[in-house]
Protein backbone atom coordinates (compact mmCIF):
# COMPACT_ATOMS: atom_id res chain seq x y z
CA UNK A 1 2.16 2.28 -13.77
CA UNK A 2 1.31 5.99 -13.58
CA UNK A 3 -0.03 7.25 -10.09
CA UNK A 4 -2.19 10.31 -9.79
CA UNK A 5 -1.10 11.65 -5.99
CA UNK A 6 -4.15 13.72 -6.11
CA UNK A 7 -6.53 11.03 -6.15
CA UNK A 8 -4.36 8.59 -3.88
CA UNK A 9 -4.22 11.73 -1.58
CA UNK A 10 -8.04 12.05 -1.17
CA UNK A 11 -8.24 9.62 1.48
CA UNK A 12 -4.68 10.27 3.38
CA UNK A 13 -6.24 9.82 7.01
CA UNK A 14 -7.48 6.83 6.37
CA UNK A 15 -4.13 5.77 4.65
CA UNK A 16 -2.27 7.20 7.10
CA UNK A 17 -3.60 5.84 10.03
CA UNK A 18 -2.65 1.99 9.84
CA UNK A 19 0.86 3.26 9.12
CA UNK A 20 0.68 5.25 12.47
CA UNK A 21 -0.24 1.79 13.78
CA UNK A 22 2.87 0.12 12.55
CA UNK A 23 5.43 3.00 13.67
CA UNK A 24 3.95 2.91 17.15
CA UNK A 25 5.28 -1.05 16.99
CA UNK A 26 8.73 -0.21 16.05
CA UNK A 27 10.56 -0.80 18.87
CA UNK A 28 13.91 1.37 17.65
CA UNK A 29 15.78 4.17 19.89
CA UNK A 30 17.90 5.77 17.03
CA UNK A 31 18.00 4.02 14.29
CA UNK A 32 20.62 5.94 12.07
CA UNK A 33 19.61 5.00 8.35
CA UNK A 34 15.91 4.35 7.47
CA UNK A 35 14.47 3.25 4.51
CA UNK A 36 10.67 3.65 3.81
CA UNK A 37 10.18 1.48 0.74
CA UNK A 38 7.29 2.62 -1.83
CA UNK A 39 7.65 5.99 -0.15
CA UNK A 40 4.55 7.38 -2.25
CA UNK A 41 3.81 11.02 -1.78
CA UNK A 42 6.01 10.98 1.17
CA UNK A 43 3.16 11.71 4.15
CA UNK A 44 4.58 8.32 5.27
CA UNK A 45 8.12 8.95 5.15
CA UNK A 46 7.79 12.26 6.67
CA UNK A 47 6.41 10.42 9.86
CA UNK A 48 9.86 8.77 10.41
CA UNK A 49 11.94 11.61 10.14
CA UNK A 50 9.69 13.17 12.41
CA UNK A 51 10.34 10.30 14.66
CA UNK A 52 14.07 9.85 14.20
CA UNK A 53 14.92 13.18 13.63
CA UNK A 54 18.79 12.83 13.63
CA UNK A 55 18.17 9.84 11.11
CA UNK A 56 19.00 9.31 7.48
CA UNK A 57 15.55 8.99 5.78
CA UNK A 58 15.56 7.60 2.34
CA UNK A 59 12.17 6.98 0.67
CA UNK A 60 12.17 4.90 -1.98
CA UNK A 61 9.45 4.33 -4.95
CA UNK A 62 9.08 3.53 -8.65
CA UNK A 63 6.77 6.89 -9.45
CA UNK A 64 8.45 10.26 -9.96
CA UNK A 65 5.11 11.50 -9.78
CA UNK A 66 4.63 10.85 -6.34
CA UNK A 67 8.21 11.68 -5.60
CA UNK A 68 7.91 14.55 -7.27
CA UNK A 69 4.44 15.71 -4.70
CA UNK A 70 7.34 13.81 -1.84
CA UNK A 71 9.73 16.55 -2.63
CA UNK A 72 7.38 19.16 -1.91
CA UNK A 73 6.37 18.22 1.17
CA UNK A 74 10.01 17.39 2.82
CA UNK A 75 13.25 18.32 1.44
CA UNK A 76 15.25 16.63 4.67
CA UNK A 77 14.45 13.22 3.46
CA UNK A 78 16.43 12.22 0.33
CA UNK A 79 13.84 11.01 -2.32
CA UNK A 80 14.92 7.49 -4.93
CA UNK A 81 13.19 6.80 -7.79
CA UNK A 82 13.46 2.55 -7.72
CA UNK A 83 12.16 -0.89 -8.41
CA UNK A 84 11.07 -1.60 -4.64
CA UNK A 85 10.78 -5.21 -6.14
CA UNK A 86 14.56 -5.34 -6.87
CA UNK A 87 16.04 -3.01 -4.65
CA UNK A 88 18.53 -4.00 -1.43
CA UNK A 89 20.51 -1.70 0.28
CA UNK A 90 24.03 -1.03 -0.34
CA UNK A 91 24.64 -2.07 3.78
CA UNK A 92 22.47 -4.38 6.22
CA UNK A 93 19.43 -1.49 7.10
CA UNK A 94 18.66 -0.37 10.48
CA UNK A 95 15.01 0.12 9.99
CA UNK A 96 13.33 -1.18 6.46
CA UNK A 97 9.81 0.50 6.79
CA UNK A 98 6.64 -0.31 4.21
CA UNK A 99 3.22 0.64 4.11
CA UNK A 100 0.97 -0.80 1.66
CA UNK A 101 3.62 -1.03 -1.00
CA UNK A 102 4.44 -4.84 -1.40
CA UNK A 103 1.15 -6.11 -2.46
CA UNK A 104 2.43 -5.00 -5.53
CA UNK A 105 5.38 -6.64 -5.83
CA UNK A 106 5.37 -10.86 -6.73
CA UNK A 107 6.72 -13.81 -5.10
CA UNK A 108 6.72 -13.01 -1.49
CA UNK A 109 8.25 -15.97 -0.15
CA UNK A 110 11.64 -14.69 -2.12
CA UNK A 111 10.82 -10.82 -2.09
CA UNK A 112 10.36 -11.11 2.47
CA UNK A 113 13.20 -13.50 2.64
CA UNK A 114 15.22 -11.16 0.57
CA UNK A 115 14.21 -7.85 2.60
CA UNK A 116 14.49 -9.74 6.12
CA UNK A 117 17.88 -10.74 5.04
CA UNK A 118 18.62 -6.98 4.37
CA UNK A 119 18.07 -5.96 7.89
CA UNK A 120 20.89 -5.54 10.92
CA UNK A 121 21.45 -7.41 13.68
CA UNK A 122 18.99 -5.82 15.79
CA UNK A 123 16.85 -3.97 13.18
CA UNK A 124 13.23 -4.45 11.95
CA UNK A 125 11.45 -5.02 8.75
CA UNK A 126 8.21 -3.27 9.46
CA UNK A 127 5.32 -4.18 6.74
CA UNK A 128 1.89 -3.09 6.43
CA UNK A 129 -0.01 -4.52 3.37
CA UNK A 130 -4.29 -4.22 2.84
CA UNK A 131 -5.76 -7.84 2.82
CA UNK A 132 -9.00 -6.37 1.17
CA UNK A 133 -9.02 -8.40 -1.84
CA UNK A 134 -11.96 -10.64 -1.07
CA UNK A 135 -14.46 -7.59 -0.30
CA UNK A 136 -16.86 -6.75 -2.41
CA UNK A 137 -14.70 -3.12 -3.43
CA UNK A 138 -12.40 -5.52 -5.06
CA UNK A 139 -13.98 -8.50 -6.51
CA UNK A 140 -16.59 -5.62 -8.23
CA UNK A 141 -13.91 -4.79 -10.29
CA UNK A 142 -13.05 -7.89 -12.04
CA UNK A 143 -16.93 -8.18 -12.34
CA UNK A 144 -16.55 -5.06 -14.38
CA UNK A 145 -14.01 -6.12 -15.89
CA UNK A 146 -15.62 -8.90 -17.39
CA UNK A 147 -19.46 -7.76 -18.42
CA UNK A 148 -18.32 -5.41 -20.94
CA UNK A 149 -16.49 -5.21 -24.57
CA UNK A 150 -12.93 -3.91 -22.85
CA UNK A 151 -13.06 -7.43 -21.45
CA UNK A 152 -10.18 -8.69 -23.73
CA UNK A 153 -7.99 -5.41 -22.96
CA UNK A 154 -8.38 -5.84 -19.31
CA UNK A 155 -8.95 -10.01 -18.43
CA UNK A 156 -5.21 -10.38 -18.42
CA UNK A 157 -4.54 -7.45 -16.07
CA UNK A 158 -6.79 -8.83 -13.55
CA UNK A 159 -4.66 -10.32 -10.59
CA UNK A 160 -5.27 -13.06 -7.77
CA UNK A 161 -5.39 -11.88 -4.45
CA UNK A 162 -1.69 -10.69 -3.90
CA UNK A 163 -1.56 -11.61 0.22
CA UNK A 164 -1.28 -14.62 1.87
CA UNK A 165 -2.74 -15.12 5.00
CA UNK A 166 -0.66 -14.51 8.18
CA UNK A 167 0.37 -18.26 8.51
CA UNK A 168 2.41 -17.78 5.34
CA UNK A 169 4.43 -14.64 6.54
CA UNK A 170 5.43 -16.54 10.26
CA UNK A 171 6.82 -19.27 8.25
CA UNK A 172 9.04 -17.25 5.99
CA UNK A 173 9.85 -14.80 8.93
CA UNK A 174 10.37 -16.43 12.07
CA UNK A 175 13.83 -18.60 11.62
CA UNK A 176 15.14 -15.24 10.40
CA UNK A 177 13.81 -13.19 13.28
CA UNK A 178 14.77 -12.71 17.10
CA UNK A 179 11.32 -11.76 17.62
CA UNK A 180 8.09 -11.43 15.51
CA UNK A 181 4.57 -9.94 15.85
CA UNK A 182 2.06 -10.39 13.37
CA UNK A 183 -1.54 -9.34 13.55
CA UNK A 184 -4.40 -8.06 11.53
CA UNK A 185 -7.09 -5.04 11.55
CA UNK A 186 -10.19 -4.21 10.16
CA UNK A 187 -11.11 -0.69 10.00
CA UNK A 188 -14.51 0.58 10.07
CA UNK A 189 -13.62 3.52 7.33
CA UNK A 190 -16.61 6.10 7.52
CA UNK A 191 -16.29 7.87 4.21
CA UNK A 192 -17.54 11.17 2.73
CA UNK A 193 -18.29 12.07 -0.97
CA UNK A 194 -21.09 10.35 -4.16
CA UNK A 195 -19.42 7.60 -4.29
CA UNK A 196 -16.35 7.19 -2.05
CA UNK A 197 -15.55 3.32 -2.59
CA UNK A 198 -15.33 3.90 -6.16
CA UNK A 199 -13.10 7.02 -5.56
CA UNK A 200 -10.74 5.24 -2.90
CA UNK A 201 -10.09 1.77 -5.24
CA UNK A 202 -9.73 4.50 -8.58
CA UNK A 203 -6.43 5.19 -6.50
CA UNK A 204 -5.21 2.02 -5.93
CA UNK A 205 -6.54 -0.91 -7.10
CA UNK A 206 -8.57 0.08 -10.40
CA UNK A 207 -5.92 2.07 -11.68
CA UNK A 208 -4.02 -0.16 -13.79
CA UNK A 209 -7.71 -1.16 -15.33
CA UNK A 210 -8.50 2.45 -16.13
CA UNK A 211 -4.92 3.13 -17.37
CA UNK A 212 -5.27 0.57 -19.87
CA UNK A 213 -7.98 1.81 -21.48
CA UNK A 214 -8.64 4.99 -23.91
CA UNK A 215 -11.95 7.02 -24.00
CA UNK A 216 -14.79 6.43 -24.26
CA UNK A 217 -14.24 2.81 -23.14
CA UNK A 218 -12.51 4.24 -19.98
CA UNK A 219 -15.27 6.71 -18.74
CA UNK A 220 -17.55 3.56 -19.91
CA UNK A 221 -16.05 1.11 -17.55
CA UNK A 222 -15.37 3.10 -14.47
CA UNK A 223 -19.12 4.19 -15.01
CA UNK A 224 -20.16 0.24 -14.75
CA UNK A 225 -17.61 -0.38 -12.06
CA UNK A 226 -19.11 2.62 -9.95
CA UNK A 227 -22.75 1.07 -10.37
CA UNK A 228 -21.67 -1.94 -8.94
CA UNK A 229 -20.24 -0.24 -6.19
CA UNK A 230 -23.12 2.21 -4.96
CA UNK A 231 -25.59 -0.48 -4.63
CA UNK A 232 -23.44 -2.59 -2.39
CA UNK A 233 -21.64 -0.06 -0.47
CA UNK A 234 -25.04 1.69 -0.08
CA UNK A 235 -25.14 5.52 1.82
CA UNK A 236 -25.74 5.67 5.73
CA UNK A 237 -29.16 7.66 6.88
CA UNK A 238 -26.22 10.82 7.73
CA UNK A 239 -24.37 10.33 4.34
CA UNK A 240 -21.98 8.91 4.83
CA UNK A 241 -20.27 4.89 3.38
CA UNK A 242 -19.24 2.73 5.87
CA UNK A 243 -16.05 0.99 3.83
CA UNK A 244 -14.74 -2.36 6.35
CA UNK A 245 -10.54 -2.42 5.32
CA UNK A 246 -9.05 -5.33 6.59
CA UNK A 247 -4.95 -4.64 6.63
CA UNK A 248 -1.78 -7.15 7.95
CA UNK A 249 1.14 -5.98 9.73
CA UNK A 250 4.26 -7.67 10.32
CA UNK A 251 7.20 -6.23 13.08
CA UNK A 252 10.17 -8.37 13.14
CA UNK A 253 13.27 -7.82 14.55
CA UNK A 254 16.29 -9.54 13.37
């Protein structure tokens, strides 16, 4: 799908920090090759090579528009435009890094078996993913979705909840792993802005929706989706949203 880096980029602390979470778990001295799969606009990536320096940093993702905003920010990482779904490297990986990129992608149990497979004899397969899909943010917009007349354009784009709960992860991981550490996080987001919720799913999670539509039926149904949203993500007495984000993260070493 098309990304718009400006409006994924609106919230980039709040993106960024759960990946600063994960990195601090990677347990790696000098990796020499590291991949950061669904690299994004590259704010990510650039916090490996900033960590491993002397490293090979390849960031990897299926929008040239956010590679193209990548390349501006860092041209010592080398920048792929690829199906993250598909892709293996050409030689077991050191370090396969991912931050809320494989929620995209379907049919974990072959997709984590396939990546954990990937790694070195001592590497990791580091994976962040949000496990949001139940709040209120989320479920709004198949509510949306389905109260107005772009229902029949859009009821087939709506998706289950893509994560599994951690259970399902340890199971796939663990006979594959010398060592694995899986935990969860919710973060207490304080946003800023009208309607912040609104503006941090139009990013992500609403975007396919939106893109599917054509004016005025697009305005029209992000302006529904965004009603739904203010009420129950309702403004703090200083003006600010409180927005819970519950995220999984997965270290394993091979």
């Amino acid at each position: 799908m098309a990304w718009d880096p400006s409006q994924y980029l609106k919230f980039a602390d709040h993106r960024l920090r759960p990946a600063v979470d994960l990195l601090n778990r990677v347990d790696l001295d000098s990796p020499s090759v590291v991949y950061d799969l669904g690299a994004g606009a590259g704010n990510v990536t650039e916090l490996l090579a900033n960590r491993w320096p002397e490293a090979r940093i390849i960031g990897i993702d299926d929008s040239e528009e956010m590679l193209r905003k990548a390349a501006e920010r860092a041209t010592n990482i080398e920048w792929e435009v690829g199906d993250i779904g598909s892709w293996e490297p050409k030689e077991p990986a050191e370090l396969i890094f991912t931050n809320a990129a494989l929620h995209w992608i379907e049919g974990h149990t072959d997709l984590f078996t396939r990546l954990m497979s990937s790694v070195a004899p001592g590497g990791v397969f580091a994976v962040q993913m949000p496990r949001n899909f139940g709040a209120l943010s989320h479920t709004s917009i198949s509510e949306a979705a389905l109260s107005g007349p772009w229902r029949s354009k859009l009821e087939p784009l709506l998706r289950p909840a893509p994560v599994e709960p951690p259970p399902f992860y340890i199971d796939i991981l663990s006979s594959l792993s010398s060592s694995l550490d899986v935990w969860e996080t919710e973060f207490s987001q304080i946003l800023t802005g009208d309607n912040p919720v609104k503006e941090w799913t139009k990013g992500t999670w609403l975007m396919p929706l939106l893109n599917a539509l054509e004016e005025p039926e697009r305005s029209e149904f992000e302006a529904a989706y965004a009603e739904l949203i203010f009420s129950r993500y309702p403004k703090q007495p200083d003006g600010t949203t409180v927005f819970p984000f519950k995220r999984m993260f997965i270290v394993a070493k091979r």
